[in-house]
Protein backbone atom coordinates (compact mmCIF):
# COMPACT_ATOMS: atom_id res chain seq x y z
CA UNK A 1 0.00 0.00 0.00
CA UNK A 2 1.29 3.71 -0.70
CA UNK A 3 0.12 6.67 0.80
CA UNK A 4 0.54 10.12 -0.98
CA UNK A 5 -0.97 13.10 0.36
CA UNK A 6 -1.29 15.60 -2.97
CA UNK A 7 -1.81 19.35 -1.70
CA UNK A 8 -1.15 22.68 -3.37
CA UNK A 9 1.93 23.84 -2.34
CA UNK A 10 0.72 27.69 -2.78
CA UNK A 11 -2.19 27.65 -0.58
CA UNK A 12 -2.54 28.83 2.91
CA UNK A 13 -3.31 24.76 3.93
CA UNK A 14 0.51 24.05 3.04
CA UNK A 15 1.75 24.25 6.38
CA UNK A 16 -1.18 21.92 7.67
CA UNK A 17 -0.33 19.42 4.90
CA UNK A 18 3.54 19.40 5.82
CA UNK A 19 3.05 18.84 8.92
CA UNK A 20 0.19 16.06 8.97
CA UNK A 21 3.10 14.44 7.10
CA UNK A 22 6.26 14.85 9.07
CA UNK A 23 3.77 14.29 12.04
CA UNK A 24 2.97 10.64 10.38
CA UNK A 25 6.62 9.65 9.04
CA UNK A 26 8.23 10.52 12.76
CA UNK A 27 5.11 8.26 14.05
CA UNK A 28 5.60 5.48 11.59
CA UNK A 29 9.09 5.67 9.58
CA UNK A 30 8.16 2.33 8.35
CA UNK A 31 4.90 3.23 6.32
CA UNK A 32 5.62 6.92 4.99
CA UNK A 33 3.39 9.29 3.30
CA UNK A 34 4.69 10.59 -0.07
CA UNK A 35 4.37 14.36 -0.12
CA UNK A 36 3.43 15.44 -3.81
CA UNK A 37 2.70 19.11 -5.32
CA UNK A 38 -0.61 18.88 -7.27
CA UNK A 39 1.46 20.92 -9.66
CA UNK A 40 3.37 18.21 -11.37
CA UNK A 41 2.59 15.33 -13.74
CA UNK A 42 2.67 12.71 -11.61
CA UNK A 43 0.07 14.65 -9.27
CA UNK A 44 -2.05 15.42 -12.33
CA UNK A 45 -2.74 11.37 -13.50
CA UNK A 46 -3.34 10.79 -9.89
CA UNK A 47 -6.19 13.69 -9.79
CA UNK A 48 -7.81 13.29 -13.01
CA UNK A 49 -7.58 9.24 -12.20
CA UNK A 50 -9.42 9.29 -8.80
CA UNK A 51 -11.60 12.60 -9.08
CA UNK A 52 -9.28 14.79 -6.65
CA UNK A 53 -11.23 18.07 -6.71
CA UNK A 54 -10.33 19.45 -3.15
CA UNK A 55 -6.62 20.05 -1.46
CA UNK A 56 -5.20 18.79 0.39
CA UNK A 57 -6.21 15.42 -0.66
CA UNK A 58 -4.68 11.83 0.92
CA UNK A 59 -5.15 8.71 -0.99
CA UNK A 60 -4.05 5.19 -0.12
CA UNK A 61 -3.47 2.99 -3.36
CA UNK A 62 -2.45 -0.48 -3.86
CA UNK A 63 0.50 -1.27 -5.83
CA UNK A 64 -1.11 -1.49 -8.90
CA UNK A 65 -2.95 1.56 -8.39
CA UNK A 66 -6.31 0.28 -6.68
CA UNK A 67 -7.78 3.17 -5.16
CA UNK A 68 -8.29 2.09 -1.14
CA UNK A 69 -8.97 5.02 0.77
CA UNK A 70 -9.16 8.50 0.08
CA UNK A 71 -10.16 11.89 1.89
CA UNK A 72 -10.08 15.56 0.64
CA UNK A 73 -9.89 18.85 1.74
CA UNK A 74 -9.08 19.68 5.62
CA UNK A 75 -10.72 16.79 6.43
CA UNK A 76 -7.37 14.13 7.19
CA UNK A 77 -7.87 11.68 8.97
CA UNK A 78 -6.17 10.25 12.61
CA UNK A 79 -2.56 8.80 11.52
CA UNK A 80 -4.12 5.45 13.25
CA UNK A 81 -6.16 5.36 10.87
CA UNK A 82 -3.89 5.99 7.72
CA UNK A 83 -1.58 3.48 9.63
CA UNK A 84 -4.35 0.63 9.73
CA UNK A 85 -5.46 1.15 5.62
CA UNK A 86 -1.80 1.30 4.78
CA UNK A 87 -0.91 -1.67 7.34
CA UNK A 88 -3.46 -4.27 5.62
């Protein structure tokens, strides 16, 4: 399972968003959250291929790309939480 939290890296939620993250990888340094600008093209298959309308946005994906989990906007989730979807 990955975990990639996609937020705009110009908006006044950028400090939340960076520090959900470092928050999570200190917590778990085993299962880490990817950090991604939407801004780049990586970002942009991931948005157009799950419906991402609303940043920040965290989405937990299989390897092949299976869509698990996903929440959008301010509303992120407890790190137990991303820690038991990325954990299966």
């Amino acid at each position: 399972m990955k975990a990639i939290l996609i937020y705009d890296l110009n908006s006044d939620k950028t400090r939340i968003s960076e520090e959900y993250v470092e928050g999570f990888n200190r917590l778990h340094p085993d299962y880490l959250i990817n950090l991604q600008d939407k801004n780049n093209k990586e970002s942009d298959n991931l948005i157009t291929l799950y419906g991402i309308y609303m940043f920040p946005a965290l989405i937990i994906i299989r390897e092949d790309g299976q869509l698990i989990k996903f929440w959008q906007d301010e509303t992120l989730p407890l790190y137990d939480e991303v820690f038991a979807y990325i954990h299966q």
